[in-house]
C-alpha atoms as a PDB file:
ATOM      1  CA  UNK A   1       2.234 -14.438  22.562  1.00  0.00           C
ATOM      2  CA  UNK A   2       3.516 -16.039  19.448  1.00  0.00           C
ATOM      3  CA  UNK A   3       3.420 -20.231  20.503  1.00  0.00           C
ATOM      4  CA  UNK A   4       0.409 -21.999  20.442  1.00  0.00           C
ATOM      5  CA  UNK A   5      -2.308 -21.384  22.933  1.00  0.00           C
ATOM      6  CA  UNK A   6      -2.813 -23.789  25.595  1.00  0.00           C
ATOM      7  CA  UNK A   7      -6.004 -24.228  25.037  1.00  0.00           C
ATOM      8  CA  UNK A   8      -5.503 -24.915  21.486  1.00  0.00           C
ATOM      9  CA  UNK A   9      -3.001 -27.180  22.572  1.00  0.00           C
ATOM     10  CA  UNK A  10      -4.919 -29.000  24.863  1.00  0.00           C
ATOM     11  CA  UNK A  11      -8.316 -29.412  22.280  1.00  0.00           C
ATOM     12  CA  UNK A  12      -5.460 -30.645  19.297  1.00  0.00           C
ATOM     13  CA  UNK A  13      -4.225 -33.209  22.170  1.00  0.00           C
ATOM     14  CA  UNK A  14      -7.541 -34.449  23.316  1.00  0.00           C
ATOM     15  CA  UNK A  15      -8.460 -34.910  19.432  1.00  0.00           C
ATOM     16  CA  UNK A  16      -5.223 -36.951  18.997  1.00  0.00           C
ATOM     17  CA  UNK A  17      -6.511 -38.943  22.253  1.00  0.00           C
ATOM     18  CA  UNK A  18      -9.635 -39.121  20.899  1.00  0.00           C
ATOM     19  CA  UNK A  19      -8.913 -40.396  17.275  1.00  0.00           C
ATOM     20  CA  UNK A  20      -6.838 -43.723  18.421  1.00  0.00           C
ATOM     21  CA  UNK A  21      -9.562 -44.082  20.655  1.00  0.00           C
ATOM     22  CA  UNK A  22     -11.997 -44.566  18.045  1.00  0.00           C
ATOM     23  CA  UNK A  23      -9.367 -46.101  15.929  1.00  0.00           C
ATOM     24  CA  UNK A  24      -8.909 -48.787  18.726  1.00  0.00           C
ATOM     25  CA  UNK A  25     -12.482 -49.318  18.746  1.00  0.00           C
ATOM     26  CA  UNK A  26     -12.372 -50.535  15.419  1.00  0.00           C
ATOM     27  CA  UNK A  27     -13.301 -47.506  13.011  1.00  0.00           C
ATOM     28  CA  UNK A  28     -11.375 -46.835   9.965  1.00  0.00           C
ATOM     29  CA  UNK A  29      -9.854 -43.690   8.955  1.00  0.00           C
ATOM     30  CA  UNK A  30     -13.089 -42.329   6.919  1.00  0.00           C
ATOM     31  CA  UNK A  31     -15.282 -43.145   9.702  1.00  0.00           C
ATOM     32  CA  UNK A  32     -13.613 -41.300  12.590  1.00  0.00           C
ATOM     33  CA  UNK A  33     -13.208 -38.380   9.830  1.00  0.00           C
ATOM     34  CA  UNK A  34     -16.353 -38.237   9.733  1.00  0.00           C
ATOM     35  CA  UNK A  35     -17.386 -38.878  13.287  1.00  0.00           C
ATOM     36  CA  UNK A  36     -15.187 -36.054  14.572  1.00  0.00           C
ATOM     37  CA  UNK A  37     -15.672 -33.708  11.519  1.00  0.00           C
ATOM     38  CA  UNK A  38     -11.955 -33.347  10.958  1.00  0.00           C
ATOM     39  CA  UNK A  39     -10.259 -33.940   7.271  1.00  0.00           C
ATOM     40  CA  UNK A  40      -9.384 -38.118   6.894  1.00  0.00           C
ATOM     41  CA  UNK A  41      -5.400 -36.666   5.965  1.00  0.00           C
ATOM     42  CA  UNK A  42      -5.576 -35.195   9.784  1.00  0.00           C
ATOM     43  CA  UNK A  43      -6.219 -38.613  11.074  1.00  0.00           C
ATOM     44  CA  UNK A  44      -4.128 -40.783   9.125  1.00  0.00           C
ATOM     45  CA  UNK A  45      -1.303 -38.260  10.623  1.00  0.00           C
ATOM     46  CA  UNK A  46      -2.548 -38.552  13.811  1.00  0.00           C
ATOM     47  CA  UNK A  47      -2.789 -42.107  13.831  1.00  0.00           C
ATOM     48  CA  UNK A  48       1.242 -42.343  12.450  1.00  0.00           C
ATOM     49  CA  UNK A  49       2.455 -40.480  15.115  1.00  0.00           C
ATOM     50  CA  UNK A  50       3.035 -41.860  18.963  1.00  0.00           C
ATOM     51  CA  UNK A  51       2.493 -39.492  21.926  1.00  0.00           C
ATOM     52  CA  UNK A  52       5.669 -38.507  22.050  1.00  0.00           C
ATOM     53  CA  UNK A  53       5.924 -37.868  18.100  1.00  0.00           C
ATOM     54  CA  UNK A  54       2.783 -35.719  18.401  1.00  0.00           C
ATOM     55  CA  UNK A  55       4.310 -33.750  21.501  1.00  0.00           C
ATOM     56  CA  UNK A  56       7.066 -33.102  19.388  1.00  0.00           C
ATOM     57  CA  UNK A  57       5.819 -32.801  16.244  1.00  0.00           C
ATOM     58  CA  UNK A  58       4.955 -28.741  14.656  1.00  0.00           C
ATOM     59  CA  UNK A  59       1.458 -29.234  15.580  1.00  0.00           C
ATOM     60  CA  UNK A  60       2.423 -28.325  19.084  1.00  0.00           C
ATOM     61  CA  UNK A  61       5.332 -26.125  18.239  1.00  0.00           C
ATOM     62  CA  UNK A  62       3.576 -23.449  16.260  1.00  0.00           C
ATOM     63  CA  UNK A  63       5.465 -19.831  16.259  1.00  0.00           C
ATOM     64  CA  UNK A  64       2.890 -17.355  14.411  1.00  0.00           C
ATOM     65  CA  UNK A  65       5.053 -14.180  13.027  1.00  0.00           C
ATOM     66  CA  UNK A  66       1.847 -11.271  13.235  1.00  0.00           C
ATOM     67  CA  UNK A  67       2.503  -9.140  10.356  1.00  0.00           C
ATOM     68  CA  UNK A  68       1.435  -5.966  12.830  1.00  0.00           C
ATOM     69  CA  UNK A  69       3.785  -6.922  15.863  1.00  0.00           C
ATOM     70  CA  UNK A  70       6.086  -4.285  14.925  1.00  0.00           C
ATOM     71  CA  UNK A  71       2.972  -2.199  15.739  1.00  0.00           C
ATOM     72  CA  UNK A  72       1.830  -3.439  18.618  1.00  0.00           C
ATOM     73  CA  UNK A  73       2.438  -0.545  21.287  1.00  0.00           C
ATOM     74  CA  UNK A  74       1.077   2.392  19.011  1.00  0.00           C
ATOM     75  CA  UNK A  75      -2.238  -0.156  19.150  1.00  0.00           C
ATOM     76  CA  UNK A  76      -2.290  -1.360  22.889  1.00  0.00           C
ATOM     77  CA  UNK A  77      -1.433   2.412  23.334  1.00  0.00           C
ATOM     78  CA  UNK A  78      -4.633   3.199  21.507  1.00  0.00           C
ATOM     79  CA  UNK A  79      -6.872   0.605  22.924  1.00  0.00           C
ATOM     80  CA  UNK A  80      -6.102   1.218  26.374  1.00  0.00           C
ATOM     81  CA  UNK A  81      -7.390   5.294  26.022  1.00  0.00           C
ATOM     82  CA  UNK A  82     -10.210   4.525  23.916  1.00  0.00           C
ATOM     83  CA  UNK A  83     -11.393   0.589  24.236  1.00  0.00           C
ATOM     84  CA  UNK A  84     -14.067   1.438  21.842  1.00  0.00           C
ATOM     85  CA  UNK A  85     -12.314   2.394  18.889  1.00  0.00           C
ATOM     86  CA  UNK A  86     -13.009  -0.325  16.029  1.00  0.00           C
ATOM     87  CA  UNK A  87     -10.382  -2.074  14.049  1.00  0.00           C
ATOM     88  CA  UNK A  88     -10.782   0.050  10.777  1.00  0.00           C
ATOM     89  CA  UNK A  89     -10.304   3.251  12.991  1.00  0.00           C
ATOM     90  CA  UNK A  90      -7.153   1.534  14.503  1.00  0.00           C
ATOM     91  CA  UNK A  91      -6.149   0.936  10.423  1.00  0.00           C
ATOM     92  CA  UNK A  92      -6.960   4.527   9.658  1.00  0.00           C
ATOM     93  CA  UNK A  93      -4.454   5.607  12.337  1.00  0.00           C
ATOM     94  CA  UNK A  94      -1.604   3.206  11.623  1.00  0.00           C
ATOM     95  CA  UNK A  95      -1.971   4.697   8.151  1.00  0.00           C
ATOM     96  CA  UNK A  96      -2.082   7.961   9.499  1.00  0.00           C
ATOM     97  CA  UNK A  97       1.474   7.675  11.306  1.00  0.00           C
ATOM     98  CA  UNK A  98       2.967   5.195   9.045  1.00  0.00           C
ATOM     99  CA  UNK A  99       1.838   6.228   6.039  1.00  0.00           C
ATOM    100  CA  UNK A 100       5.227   4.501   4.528  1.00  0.00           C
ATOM    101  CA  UNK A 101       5.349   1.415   5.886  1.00  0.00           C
ATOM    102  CA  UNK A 102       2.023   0.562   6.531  1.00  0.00           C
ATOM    103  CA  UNK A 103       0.310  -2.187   4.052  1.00  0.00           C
ATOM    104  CA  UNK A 104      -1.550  -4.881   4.715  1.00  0.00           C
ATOM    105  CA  UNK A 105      -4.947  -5.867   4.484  1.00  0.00           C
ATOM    106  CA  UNK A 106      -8.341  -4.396   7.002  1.00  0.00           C
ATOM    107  CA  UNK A 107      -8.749  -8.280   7.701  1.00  0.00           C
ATOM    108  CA  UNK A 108      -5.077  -8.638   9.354  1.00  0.00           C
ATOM    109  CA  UNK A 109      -5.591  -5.334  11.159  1.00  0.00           C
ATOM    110  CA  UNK A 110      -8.811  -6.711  12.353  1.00  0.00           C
ATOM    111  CA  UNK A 111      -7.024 -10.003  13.694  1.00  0.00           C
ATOM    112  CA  UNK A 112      -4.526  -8.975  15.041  1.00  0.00           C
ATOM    113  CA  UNK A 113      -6.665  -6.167  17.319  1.00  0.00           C
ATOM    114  CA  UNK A 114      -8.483  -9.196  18.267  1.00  0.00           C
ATOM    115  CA  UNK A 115      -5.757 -10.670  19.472  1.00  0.00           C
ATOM    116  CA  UNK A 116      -4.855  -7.692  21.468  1.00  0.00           C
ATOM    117  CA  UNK A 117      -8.174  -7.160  22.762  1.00  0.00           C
ATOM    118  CA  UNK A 118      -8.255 -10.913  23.822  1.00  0.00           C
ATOM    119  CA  UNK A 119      -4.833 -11.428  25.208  1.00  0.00           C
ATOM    120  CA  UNK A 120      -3.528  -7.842  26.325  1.00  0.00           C
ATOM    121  CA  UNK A 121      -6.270  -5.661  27.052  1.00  0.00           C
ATOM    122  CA  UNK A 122      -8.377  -6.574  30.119  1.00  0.00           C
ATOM    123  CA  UNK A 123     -11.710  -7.901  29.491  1.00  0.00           C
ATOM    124  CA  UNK A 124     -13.450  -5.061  31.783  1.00  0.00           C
ATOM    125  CA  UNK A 125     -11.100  -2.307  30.229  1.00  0.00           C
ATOM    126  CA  UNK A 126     -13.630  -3.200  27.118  1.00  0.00           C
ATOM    127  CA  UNK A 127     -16.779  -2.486  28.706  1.00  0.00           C
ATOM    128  CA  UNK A 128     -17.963   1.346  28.447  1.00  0.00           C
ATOM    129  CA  UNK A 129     -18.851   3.410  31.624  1.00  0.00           C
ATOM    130  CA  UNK A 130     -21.551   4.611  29.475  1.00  0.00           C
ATOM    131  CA  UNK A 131     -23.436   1.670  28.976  1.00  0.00           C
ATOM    132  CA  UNK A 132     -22.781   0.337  32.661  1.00  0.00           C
ATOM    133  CA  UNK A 133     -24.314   3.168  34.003  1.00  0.00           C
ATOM    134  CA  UNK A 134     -27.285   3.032  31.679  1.00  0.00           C
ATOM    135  CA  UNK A 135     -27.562  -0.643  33.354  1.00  0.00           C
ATOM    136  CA  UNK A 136     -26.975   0.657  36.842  1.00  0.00           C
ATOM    137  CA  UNK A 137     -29.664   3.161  36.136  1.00  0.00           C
ATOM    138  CA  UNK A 138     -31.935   1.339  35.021  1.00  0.00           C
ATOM    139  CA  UNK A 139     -32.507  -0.862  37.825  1.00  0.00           C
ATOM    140  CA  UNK A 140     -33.241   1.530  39.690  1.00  0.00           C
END
């Protein structure tokens, strides 16, 4: 998924909503910066922009290149026979196989298996059988 979420989209919109509101109420710029805890150079560009200009404008049109994508399958592979497996094991693996072109940092290996644990792999794919049944048995 490399655009912008939708629901990123949707909470940048409603703060571009809600910044003219409060502009149109009479606040200046410092004042709805600090109202809605967002830097006073974020709504200055809000407030320069129409709808239509924001629509258009990169803030909606993000394309995020992950530096791992290239990788993807030998991780969703991964993931999907052993959910549990943390992102440093998932490093130690891709370093295992691609011990050439494998280099970036444990923080962008850890992102981007968030990513694939939040947008690929299934929510109850993540949960153990182990600790279910624990659950399970103890209400009995």
């Amino acid at each position: 998924m490399n655009t912008l979420s939708s629901s990123s989209f949707s909470k940048k919109l409603f703060m571009w909503h809600k910044v003219n509101k409060l502009h149109l109420s009479g606040l200046n710029k410092s004042q709805i910066s600090r109202e809605l805890c967002i830097d006073r150079g974020t709504v200055r560009r809000y407030l320069s922009m129409s709808e239509e200009e924001f629509l258009n404008s990169s803030v909606c049109n993000r394309i995020y290149n992950h530096k791992l994508e290239s990788y993807e399958n030998f991780i969703v592979g991964h993931l999907r026979r052993r959910p549990y497996l943390s992102s440093s094991q998932i490093e130690d693996r891709l370093k295992e196989h691609y011990p050439d072109t494998f280099n970036v940092c444990s923080k962008t290996v850890y992102n981007f298996v968030s990513h694939v644990r939040k947008n690929i792999i299934s929510p109850r794919m993540m949960k153990s059988p182990s600790v279910l049944m624990k659950r399970f048995l103890n209400l009995l």
